[in-house]
Protein backbone atom coordinates (compact mmCIF):
# COMPACT_ATOMS: atom_id res chain seq x y z
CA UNK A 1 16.42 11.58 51.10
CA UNK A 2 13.17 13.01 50.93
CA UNK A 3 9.67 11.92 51.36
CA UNK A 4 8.89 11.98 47.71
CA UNK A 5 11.62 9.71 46.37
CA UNK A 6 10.69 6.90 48.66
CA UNK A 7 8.43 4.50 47.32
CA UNK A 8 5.41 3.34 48.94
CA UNK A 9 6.89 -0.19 48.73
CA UNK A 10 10.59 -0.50 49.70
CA UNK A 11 11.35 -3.74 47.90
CA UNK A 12 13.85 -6.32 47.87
CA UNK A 13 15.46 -8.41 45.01
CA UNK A 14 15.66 -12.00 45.47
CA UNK A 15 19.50 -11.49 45.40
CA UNK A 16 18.96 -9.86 48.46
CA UNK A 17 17.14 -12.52 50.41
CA UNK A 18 19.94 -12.95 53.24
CA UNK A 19 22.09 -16.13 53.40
CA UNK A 20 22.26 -16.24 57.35
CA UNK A 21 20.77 -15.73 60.49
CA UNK A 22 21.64 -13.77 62.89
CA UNK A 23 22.18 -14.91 66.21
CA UNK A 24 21.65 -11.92 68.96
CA UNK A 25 23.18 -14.75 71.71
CA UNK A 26 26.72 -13.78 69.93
CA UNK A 27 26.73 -10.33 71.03
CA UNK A 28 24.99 -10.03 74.22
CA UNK A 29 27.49 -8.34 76.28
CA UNK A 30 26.35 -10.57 79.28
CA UNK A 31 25.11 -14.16 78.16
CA UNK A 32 21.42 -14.80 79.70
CA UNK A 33 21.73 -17.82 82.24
CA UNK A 34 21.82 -21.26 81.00
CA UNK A 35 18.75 -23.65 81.11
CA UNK A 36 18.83 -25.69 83.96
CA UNK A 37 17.78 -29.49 84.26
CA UNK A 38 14.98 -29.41 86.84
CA UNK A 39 16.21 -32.83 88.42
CA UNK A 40 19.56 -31.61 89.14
CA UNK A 41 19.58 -27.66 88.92
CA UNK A 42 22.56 -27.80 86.63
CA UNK A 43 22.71 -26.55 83.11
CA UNK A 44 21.40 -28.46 80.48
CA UNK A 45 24.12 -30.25 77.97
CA UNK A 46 23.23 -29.78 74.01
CA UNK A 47 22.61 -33.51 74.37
CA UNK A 48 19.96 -33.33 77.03
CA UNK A 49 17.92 -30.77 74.52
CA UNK A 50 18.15 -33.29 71.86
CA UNK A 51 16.06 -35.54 74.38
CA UNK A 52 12.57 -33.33 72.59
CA UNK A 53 14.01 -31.39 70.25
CA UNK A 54 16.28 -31.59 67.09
CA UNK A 55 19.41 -32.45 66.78
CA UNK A 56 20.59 -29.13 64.92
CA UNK A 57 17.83 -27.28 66.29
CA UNK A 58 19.45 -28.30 69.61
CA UNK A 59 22.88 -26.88 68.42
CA UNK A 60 21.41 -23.67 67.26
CA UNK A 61 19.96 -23.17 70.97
CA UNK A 62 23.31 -23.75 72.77
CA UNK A 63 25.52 -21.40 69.75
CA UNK A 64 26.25 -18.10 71.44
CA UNK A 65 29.40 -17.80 69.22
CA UNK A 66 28.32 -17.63 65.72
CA UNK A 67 27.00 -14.17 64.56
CA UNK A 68 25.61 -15.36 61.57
CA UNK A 69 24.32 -19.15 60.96
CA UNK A 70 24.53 -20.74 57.40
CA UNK A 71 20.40 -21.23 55.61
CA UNK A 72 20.05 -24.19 54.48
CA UNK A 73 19.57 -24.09 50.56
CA UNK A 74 16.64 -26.23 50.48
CA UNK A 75 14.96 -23.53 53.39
CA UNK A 76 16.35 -20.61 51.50
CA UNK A 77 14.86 -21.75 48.19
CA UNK A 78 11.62 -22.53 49.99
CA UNK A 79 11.55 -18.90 51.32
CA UNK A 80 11.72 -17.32 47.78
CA UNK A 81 8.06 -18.76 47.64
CA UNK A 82 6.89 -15.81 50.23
CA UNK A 83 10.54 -13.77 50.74
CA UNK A 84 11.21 -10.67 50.92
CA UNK A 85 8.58 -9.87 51.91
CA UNK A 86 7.65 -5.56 51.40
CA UNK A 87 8.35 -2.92 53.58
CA UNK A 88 5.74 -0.50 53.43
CA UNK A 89 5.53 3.27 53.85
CA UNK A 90 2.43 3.85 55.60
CA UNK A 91 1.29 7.18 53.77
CA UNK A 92 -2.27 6.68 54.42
CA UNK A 93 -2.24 6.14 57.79
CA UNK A 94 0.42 9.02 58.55
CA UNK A 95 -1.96 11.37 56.81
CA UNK A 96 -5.03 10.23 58.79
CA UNK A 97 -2.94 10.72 61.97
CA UNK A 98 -1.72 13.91 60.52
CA UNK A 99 1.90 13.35 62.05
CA UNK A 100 5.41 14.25 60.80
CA UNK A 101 6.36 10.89 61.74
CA UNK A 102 7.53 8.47 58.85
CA UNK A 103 5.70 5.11 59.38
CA UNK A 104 7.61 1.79 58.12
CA UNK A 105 5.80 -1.65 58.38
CA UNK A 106 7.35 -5.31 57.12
CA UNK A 107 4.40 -7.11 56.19
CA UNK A 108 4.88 -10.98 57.31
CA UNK A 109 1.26 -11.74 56.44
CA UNK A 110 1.68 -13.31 52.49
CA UNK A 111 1.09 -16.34 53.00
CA UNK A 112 -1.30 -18.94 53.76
CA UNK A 113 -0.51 -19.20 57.65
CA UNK A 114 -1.46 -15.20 57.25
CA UNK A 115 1.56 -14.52 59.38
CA UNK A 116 5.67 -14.18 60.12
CA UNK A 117 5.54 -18.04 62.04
CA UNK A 118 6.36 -20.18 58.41
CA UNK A 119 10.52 -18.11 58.71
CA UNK A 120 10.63 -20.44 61.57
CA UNK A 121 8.43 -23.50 60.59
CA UNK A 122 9.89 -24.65 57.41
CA UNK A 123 13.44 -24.42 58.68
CA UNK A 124 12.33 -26.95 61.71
CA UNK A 125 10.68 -29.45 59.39
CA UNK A 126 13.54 -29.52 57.23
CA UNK A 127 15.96 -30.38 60.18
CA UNK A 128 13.83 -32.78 61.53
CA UNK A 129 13.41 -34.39 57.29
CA UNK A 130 17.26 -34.27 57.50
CA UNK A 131 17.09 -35.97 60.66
CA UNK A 132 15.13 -39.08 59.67
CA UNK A 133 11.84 -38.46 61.48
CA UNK A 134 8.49 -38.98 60.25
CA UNK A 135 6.37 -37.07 62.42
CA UNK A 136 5.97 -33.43 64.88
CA UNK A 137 4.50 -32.33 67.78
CA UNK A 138 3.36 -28.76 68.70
CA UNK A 139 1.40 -26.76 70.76
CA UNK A 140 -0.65 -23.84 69.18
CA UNK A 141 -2.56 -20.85 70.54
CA UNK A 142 -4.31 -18.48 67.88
CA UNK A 143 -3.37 -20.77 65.19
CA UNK A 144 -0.87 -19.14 63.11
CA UNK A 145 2.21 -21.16 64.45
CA UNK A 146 0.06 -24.46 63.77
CA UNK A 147 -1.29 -23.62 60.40
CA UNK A 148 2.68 -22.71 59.55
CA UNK A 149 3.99 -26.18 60.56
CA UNK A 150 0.86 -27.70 58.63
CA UNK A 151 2.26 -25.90 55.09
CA UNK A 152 5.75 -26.59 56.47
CA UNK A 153 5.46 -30.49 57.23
CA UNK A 154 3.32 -31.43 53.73
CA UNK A 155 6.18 -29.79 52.09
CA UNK A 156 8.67 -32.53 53.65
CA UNK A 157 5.97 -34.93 54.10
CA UNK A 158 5.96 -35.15 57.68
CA UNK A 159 2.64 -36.21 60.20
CA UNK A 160 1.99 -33.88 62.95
CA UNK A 161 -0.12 -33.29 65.48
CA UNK A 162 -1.46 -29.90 67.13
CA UNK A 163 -2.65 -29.04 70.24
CA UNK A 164 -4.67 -26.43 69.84
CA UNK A 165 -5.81 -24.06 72.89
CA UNK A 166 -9.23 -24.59 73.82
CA UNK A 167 -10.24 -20.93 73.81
CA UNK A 168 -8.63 -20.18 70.31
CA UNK A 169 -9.94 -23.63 69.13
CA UNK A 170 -13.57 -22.63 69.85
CA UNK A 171 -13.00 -18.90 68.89
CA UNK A 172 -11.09 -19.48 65.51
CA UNK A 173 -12.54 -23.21 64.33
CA UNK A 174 -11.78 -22.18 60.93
CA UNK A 175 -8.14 -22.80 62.01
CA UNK A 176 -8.52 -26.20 62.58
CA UNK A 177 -10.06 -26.41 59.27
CA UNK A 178 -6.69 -25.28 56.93
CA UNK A 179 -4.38 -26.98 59.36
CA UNK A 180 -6.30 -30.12 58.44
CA UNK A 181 -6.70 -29.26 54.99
CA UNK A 182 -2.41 -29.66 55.36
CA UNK A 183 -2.61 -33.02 56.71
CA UNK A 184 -2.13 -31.99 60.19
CA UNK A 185 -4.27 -33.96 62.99
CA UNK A 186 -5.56 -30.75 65.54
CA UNK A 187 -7.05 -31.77 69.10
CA UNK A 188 -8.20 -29.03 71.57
CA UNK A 189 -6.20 -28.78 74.78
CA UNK A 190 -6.51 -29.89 77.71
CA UNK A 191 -7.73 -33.34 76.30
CA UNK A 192 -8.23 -36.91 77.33
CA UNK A 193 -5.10 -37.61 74.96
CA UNK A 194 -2.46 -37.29 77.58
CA UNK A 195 -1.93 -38.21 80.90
CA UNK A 196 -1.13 -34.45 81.42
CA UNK A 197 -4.23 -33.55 79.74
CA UNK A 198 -6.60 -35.52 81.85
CA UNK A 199 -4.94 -34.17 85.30
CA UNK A 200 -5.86 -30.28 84.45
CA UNK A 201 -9.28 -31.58 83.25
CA UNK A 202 -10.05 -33.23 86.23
CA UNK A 203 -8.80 -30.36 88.17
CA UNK A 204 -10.77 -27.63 86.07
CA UNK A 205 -13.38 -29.15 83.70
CA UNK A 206 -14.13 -25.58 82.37
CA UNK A 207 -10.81 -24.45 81.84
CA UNK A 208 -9.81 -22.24 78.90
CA UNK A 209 -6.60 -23.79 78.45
CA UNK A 210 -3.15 -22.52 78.09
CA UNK A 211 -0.03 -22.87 76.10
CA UNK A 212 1.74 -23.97 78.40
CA UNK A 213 -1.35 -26.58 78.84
CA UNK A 214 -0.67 -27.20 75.16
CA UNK A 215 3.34 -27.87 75.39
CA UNK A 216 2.96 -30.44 77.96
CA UNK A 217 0.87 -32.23 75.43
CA UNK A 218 2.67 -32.36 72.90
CA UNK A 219 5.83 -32.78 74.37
CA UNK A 220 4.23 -35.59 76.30
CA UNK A 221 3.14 -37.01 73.05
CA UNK A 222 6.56 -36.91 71.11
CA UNK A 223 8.56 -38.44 74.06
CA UNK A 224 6.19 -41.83 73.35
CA UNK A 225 6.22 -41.60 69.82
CA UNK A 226 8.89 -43.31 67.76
CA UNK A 227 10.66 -41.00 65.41
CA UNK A 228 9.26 -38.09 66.52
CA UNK A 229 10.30 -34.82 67.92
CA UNK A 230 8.73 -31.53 69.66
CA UNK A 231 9.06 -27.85 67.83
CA UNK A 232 7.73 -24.80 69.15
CA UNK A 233 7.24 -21.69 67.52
CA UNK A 234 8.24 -18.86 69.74
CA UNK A 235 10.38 -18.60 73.54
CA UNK A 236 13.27 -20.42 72.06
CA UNK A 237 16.56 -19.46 71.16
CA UNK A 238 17.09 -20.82 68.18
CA UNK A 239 13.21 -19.75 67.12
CA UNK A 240 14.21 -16.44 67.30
CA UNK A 241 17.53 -17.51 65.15
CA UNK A 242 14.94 -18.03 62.07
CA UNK A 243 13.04 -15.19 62.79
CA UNK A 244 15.98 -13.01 62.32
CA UNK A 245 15.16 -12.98 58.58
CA UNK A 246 12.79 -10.50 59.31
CA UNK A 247 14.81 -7.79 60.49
CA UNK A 248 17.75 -8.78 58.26
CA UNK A 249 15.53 -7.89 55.16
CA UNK A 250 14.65 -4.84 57.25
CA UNK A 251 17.96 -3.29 57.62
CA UNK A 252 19.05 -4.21 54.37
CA UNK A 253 15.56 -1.98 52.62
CA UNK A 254 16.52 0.90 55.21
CA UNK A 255 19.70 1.09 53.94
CA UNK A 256 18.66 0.73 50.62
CA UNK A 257 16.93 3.48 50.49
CA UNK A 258 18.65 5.71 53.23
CA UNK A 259 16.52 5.27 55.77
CA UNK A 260 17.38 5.40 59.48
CA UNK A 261 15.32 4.19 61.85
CA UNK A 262 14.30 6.14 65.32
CA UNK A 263 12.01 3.50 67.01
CA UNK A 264 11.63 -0.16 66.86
CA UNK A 265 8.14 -1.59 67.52
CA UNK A 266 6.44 -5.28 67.32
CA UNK A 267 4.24 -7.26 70.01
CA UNK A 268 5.55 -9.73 72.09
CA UNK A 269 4.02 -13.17 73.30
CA UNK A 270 6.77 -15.44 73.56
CA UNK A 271 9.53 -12.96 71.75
CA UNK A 272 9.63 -14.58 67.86
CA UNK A 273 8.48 -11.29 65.87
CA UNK A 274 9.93 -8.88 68.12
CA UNK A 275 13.40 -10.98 68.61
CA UNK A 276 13.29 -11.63 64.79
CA UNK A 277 12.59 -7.78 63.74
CA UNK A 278 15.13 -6.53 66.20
CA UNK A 279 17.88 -8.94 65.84
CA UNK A 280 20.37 -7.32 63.46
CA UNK A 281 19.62 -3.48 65.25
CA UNK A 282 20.99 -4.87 68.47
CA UNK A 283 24.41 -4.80 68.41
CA UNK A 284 24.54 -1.79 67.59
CA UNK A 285 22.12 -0.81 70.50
CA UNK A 286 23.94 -2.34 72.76
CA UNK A 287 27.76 -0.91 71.72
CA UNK A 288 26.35 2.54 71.92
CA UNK A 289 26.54 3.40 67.61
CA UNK A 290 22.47 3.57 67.14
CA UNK A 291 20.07 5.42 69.99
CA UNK A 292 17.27 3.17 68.58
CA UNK A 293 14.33 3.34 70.89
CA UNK A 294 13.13 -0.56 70.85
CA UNK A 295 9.83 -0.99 72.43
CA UNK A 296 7.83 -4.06 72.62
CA UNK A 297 4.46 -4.46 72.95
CA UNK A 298 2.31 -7.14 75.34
CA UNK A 299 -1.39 -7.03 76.39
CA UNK A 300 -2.20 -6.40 79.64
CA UNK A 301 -4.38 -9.32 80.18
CA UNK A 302 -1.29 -11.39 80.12
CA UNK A 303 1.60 -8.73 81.00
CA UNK A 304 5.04 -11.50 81.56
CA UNK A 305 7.06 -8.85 81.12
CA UNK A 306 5.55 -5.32 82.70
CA UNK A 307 4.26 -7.39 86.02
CA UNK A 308 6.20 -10.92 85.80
CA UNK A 309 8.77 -11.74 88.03
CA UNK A 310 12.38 -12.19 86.52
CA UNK A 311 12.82 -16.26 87.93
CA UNK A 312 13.86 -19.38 86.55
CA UNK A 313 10.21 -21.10 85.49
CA UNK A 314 8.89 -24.22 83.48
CA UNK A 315 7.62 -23.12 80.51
CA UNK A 316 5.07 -25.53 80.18
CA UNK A 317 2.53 -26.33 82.98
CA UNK A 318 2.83 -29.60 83.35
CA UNK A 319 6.67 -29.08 84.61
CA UNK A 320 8.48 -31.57 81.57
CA UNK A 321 10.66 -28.67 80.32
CA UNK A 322 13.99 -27.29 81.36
CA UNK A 323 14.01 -24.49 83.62
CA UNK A 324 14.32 -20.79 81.92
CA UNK A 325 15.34 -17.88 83.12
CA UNK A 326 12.87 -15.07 81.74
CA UNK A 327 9.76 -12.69 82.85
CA UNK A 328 7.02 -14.78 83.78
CA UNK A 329 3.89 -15.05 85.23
CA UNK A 330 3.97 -18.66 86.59
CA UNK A 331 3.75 -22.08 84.25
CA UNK A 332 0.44 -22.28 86.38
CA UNK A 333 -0.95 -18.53 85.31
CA UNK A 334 -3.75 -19.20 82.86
CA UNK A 335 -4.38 -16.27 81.16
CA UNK A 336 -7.99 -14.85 80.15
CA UNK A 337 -9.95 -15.33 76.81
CA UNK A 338 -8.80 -12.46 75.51
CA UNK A 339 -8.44 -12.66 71.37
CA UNK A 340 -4.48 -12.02 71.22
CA UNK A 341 -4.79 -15.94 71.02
CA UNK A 342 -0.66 -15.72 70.14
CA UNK A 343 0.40 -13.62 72.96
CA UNK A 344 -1.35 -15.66 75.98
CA UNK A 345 2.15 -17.58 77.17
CA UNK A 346 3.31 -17.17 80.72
CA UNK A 347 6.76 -16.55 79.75
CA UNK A 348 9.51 -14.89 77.36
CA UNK A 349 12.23 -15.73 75.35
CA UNK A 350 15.28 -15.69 77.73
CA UNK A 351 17.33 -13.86 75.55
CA UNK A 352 14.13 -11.28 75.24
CA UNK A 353 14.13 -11.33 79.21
CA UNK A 354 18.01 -10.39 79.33
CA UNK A 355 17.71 -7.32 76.96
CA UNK A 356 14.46 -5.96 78.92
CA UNK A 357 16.31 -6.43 82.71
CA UNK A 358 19.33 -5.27 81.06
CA UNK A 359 17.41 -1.90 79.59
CA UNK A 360 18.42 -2.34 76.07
CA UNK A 361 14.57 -2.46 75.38
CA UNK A 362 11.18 -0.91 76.65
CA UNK A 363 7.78 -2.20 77.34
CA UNK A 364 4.30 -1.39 76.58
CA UNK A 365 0.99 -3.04 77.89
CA UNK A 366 -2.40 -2.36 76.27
CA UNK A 367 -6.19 -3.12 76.60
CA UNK A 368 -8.15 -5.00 74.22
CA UNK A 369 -10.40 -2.53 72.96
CA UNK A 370 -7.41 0.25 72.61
CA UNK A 371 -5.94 -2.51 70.44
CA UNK A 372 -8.88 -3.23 68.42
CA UNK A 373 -9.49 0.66 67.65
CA UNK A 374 -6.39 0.93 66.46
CA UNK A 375 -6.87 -2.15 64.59
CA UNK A 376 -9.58 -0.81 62.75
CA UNK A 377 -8.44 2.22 61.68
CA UNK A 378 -5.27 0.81 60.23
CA UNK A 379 -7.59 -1.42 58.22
CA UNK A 380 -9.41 1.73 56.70
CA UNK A 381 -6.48 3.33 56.08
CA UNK A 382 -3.94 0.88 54.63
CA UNK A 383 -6.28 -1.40 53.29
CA UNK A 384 -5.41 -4.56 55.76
CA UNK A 385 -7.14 -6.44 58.14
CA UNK A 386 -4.29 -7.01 61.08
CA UNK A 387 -3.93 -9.44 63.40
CA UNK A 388 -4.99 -8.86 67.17
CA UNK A 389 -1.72 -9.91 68.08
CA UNK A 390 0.15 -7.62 65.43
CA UNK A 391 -2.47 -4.78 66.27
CA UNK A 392 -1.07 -4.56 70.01
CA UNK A 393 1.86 -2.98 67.73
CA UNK A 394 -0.37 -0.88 65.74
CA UNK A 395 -1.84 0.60 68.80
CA UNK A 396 1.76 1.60 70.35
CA UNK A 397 2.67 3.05 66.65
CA UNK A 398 -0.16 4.93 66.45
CA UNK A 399 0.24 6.51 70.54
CA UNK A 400 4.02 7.11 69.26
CA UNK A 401 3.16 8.73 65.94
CA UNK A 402 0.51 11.06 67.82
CA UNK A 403 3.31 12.25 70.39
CA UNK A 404 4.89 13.59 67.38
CA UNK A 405 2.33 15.09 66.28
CA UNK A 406 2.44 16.70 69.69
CA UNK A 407 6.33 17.48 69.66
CA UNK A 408 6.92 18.18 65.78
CA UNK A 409 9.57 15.57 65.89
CA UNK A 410 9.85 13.32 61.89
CA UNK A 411 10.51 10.36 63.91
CA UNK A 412 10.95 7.17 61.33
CA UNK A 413 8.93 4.45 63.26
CA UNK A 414 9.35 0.81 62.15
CA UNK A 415 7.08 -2.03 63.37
CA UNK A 416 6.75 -5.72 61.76
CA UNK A 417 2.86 -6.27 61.19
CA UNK A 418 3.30 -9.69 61.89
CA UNK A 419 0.17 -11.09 60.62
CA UNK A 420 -3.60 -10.51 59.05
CA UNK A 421 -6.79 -11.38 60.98
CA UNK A 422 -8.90 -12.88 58.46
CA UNK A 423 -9.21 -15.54 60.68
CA UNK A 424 -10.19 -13.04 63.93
CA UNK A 425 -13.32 -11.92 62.57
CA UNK A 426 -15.44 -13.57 65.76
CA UNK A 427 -13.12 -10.56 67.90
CA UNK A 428 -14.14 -7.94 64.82
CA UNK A 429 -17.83 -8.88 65.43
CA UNK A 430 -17.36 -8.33 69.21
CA UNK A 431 -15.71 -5.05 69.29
CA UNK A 432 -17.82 -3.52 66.51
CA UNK A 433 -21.46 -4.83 68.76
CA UNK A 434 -19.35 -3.07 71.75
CA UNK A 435 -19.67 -6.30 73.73
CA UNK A 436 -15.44 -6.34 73.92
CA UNK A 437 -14.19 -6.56 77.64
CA UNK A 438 -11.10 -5.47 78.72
CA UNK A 439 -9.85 -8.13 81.87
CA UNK A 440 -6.42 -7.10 83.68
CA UNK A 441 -5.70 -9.08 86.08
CA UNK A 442 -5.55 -8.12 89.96
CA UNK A 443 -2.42 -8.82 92.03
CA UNK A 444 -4.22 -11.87 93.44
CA UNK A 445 -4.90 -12.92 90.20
CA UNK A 446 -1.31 -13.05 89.57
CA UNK A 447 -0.11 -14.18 93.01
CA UNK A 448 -2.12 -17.60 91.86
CA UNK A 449 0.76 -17.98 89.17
CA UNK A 450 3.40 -16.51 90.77
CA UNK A 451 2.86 -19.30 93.17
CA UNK A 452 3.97 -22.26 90.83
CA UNK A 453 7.45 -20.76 90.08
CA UNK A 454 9.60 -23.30 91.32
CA UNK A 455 11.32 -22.74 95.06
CA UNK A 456 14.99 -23.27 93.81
CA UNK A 457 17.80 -21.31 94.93
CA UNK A 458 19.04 -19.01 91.72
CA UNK A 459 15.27 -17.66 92.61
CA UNK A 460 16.19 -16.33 95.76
């Protein structure tokens, strides 16, 4: 098909909205080892998860037999509020690079959250509604995954409570303010609120804060508070399970319209965009029938997966979780201020961590200012204001679409554009005044967290 019979918009019917997830856990060729409880060093049971989390949520993290997982009709009826959401041809930004490459992006930021974290949200609130409970717990960094739950739990009528990174709380108050304007009580962590809270203050006063600071709040807070449960919105299993919408509605515009894709691209935190945008590519991937290049994208101020260790880890800091195995930097790293609020966690999704030590998937770290340059010319060129998480994929499309400008090569790039940064402008003002730093840490810096990965055996 050629370039002038695609649209600029490759758009989706509502008939199309997909009826399942995918789970990737059903076709890894080698299942990624199990959680472990950190008393015993034994996997967890399904019923040991349902301790914080879920009941079904629980059951969705231990399925790695079902390729594709029933929506709930209530979820999928909520998602025709936002869903599908476009695929884009990014003319304008192919002609200012002045590559053959084609350039693909799925927008995820429609909505008020401004980004892809509601896929995941809604369909946790509604298990937990289904469930009987009355209230949530989470942990937030940027914002976007607490705003999400906000929208998500005044649509079941649920309370919750955020904690809210200290460094994104003071960078993006704004946050704080539509979370609230949900219903949603948000308290800056570390705090006095929790036992765990008040340890790492009186330890480091001045601290920044951390998510995995943030989990141990609010998991500490749902374990003492009746009919209530803990959700996350990334490093999960069964996160990634919801996210999968994303790259269903993906394949099915690219084959809509002919279209097959050369290179995979989104930024990486904890592994929900990239795991969701990938999901249904990866099969094929991995059986040999697609020669996809699938690159993620992390920042090298907080690099888990070019320069973490491949260990079993907490993924909180004040040790309450189960044991993972992924990349990681140390459930004691705390990362700098940098403004990628979302992609500050120590760790990665295990399933993530399998694919990258496997070499299914590539890996990409950037600086802060290459991300912001890139951020602002895809704003003057297709007309939105990204994310500095989703921008960390910008910049790797952008370095991908200029080596084919180099080679000649019509590559078809597609990257999810996970979210706007309406809400970032304090990092705008900073990198157009020039006053923008760009902190990677040293080894030392790193051998700090490396340090509070747990001495267990499967580590050696």
């Amino acid at each position: 098909m050629s370039n002038k019979t695609i649209p600029t918009k490759l758009l989706l019917t509502e008939n199309e909205l997909p009826k399942c997830w995918y789970n990737m856990n059903a076709v890894l060729p080698e299942k990624h080892d199990p959680a472990l409880n950190p008393a015993t060093l034994r996997p967890c049971t399904v019923e040991e998860f349902k301790g914080p989390f879920c009941d079904e949520l629980a059951e969705q993290e231990f399925n790695v037999t079902d390729e594709f997982i029933p929506i709930p009709e209530e979820v999928r009826d909520f998602y025709k509020m936002i869903r599908p959401s476009p695929l884009i041809r990014a003319y304008c930004l192919e002609k200012a690079l002045g590559t053959p490459a084609e350039i693909y992006y799925k927008f995820e930021g429609n909505n008020t959250s401004g980004s892809h974290k509601l896929n995941s949200a809604i369909a946790q609130a509604y298990y937990a509604k289904k469930q009987g409970l009355t209230s949530l717990t989470t942990e937030t960094g940027a914002g976007q995954w607490g705003t999400a739950l906000s929208m998500a739990c005044a649509f079941f009528g649920l309370d919750l409570t955020v904690y809210m990174v200290k460094v994104s709380a003071e960078q993006k108050p704004f946050r704080k303010t539509v979370m609230e304007t949900y219903g949603a009580k948000v308290i800056p962590s570390p705090s006095t609120t929790t036992e765990i809270g008040k340890k790492i203050l009186a330890e480091d006063p001045d601290t920044n804060g951390s998510l995995g600071c943030a989990i141990s709040e609010a998991l500490e807070l749902a374990m003492k508070t009746p009919k209530c449960k803990y959700v996350l919105g990334s490093a999960l299993d069964h996160v990634l399970l919801h996210q999968s919408i994303i790259g269903l509605e993906t394949k099915t515009a690219l084959e809509k319209y002919d279209i097959e894709p050369d290179i995979l691209i989104s930024c990486i935190g904890g592994g929900s965009n990239f795991g969701g945008l990938i999901a249904p590519f990866i099969k094929d991937k991995i059986n040999g029938k697609a020669k996809y290049d699938i690159i993620a994208v992390e920042p090298a101020s907080c690099p888990s997966l070019t320069r973490g260790k491949y260990a079993y880890d907490f993924g909180d800091t004040g040790k309450m979780t189960p044991l993972l195995k992924m990349y990681t930097l140390g459930n004691g790293f705390v990362p700098s201020a940098n403004h990628a609020g979302g992609l500050r966690y120590h760790g990665m999704n295990p399933i993530i961590s399998k694919l990258y030590h496997d070499g299914y998937i590539s890996v990409n770290s950037v600086e802060q200012t290459r991300v912001f340059e890139a951020a602002v010319q895809f704003a003057k060129t297709e007309g939105i204001l990204p994310a500095p998480e989703s921008s960390h994929t910008i910049r790797a499309v952008i370095d991908q679409a200029l080596k084919c400008k180099e080679t000649g090569e019509k590559k078809k790039i597609v990257f999810c554009l996970s979210g706007t940064g309406y809400f970032d402008l304090k990092a705008y003002e900073q990198y157009n005044n020039k006053t923008m730093n760009d902190y990677i840490p040293t080894d030392e810096d790193l051998a700090k967290g490396f340090a509070t990965i747990p001495d267990i055996p499967q580590n050696k």
